[in-house]
Protein backbone atom coordinates (compact mmCIF):
# COMPACT_ATOMS: atom_id res chain seq x y z
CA UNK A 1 107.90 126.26 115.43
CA UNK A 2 109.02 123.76 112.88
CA UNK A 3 105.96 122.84 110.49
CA UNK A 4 105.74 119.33 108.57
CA UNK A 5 105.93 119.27 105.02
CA UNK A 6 102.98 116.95 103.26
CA UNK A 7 104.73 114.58 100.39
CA UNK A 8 102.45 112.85 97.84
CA UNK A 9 102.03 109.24 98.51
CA UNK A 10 103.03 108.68 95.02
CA UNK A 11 106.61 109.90 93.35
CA UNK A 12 105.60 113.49 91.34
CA UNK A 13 106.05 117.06 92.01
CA UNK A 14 106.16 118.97 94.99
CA UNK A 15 106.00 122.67 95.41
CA UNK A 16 107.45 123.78 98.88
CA UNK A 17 106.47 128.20 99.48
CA UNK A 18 109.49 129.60 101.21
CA UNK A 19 109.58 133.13 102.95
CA UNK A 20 112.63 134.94 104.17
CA UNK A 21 112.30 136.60 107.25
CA UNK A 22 115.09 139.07 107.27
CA UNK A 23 114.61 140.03 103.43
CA UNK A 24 111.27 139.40 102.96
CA UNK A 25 111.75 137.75 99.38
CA UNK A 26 108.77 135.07 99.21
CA UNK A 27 109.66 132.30 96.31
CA UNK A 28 108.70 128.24 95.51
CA UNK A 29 110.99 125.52 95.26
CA UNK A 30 110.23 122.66 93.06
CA UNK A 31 110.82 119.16 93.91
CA UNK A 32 110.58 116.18 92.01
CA UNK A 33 110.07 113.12 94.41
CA UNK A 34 111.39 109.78 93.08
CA UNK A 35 110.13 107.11 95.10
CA UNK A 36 107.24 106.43 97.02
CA UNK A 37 106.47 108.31 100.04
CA UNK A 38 104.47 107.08 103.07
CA UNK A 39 102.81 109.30 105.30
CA UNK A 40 104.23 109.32 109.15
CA UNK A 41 102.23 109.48 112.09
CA UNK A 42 102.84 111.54 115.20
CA UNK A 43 104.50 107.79 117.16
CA UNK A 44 105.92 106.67 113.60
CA UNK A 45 107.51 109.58 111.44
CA UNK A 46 108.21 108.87 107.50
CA UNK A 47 111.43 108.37 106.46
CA UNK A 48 113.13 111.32 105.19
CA UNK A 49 115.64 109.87 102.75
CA UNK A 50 114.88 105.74 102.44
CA UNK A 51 118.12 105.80 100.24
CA UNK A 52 121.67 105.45 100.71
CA UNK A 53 122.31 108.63 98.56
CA UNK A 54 123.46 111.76 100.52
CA UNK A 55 121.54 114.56 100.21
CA UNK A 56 122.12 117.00 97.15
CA UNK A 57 120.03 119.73 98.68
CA UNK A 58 120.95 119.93 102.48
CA UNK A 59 124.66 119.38 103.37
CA UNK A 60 125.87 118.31 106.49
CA UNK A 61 126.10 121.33 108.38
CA UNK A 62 122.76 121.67 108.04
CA UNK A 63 121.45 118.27 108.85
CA UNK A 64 123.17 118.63 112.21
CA UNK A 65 121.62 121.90 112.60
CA UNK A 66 118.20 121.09 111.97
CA UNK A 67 118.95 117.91 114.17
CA UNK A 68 119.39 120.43 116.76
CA UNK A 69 116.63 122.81 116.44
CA UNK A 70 114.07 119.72 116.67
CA UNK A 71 115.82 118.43 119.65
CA UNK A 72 115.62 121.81 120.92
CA UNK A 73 111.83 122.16 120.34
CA UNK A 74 111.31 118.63 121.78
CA UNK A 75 112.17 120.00 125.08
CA UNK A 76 109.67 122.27 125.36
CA UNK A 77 106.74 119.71 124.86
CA UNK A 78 104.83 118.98 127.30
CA UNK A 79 102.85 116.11 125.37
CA UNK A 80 105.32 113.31 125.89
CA UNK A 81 104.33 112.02 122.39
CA UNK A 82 105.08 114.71 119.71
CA UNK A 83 108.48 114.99 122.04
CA UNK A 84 109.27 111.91 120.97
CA UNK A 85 108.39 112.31 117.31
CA UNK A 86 110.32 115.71 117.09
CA UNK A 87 113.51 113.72 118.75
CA UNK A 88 112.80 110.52 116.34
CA UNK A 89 112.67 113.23 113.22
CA UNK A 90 116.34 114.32 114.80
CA UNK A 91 117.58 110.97 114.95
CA UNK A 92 117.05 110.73 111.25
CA UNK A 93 118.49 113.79 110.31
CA UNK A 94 121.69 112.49 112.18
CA UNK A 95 121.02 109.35 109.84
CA UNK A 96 121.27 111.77 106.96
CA UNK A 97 124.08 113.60 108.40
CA UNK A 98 126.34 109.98 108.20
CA UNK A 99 125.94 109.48 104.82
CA UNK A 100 128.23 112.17 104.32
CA UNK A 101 130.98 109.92 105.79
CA UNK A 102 132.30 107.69 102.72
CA UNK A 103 135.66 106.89 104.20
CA UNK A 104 135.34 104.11 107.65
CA UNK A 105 139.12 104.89 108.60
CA UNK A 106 138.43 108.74 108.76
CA UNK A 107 136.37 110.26 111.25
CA UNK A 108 135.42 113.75 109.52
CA UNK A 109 133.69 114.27 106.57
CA UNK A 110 135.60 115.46 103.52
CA UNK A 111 135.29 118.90 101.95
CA UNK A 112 132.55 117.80 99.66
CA UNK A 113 129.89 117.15 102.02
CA UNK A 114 129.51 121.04 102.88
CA UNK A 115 127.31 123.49 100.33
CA UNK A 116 127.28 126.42 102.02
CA UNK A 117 129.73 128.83 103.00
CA UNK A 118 127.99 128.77 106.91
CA UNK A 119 128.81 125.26 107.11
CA UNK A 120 132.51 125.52 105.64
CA UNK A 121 133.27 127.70 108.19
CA UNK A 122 131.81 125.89 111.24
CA UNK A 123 133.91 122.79 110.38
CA UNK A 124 136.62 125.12 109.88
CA UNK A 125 136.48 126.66 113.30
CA UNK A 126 135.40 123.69 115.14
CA UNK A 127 135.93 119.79 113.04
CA UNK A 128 136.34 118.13 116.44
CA UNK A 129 132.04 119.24 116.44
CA UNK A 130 132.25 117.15 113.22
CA UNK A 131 133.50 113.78 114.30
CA UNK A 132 131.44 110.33 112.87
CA UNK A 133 131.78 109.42 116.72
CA UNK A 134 130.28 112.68 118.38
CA UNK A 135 127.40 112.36 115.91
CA UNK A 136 126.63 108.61 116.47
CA UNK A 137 127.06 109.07 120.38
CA UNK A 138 123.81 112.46 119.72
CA UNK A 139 122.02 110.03 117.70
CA UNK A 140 122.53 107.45 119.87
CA UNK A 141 120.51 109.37 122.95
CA UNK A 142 117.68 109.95 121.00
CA UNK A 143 114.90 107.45 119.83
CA UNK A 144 114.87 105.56 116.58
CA UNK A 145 112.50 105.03 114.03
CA UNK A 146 111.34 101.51 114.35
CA UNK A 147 111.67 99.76 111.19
């Protein structure tokens, strides 16, 4: 199960604890959060990124994935409600996923926008998965955050 991070309200510091589960190496990763963050609610999520700035941390690959696993874990809900926040939490992931996309007349992402090695080699094997218009036709069945 996915678990929510807590953000200060204020820009500062964060400290995230991360575990890995197949080498067991525990370790903290430091954030420094630049503008100000407001709390979601369970019918309202916060907005992840409130910037047009891609992410320098997660690349595209992984937006898409994690867009996927919370989509995923929506449909096992049986309270209607956090269904809808996991898919609204998707939708922006798919909102951070576009950014990527700095050229209108192309519709895949160039080289750049991938981090990792994992995510190189997906849009190797399959760019058609990549397409601006297959990810705006996902986002566009879920829910959106209301302004």
């Amino acid at each position: 199960m996915l678990e929510e991070l807590q953000f200060p309200a204020v820009p500062g510091n964060i400290t995230v604890p991360t575990h890995c589960f197949s080498c067991k190496a525990s370790t903290d990763l430091f954030f420094h959060v630049h503008h100000p963050h407001e709390p979601g609610t369970r019918s309202h999520p916060s907005s992840i990124n409130p910037t047009d700035q891609t992410s320098q941390l997660i690349d595209l690959g992984q937006w898409i994935t994690l867009a996927y696993l919370l989509m995923e874990e929506s449909r096992g809900k049986t309270d209607k409600e956090h269904s809808r926040y996991l898919n609204m939490q998707a939708s922006q992931c798919y909102d951070e996923a576009l950014k990527f996309y700095d050229d209108p007349d192309n519709e895949l992402p160039p080289p750049e926008a991938f981090f990792t090695e994992t995510s190189r080699r997906r849009f190797r094997d399959a760019p058609q998965q990549f397409s601006r218009s297959r990810l705006l036709s996902e986002k566009g069945k879920l829910p959106s955050v209301p302004q």
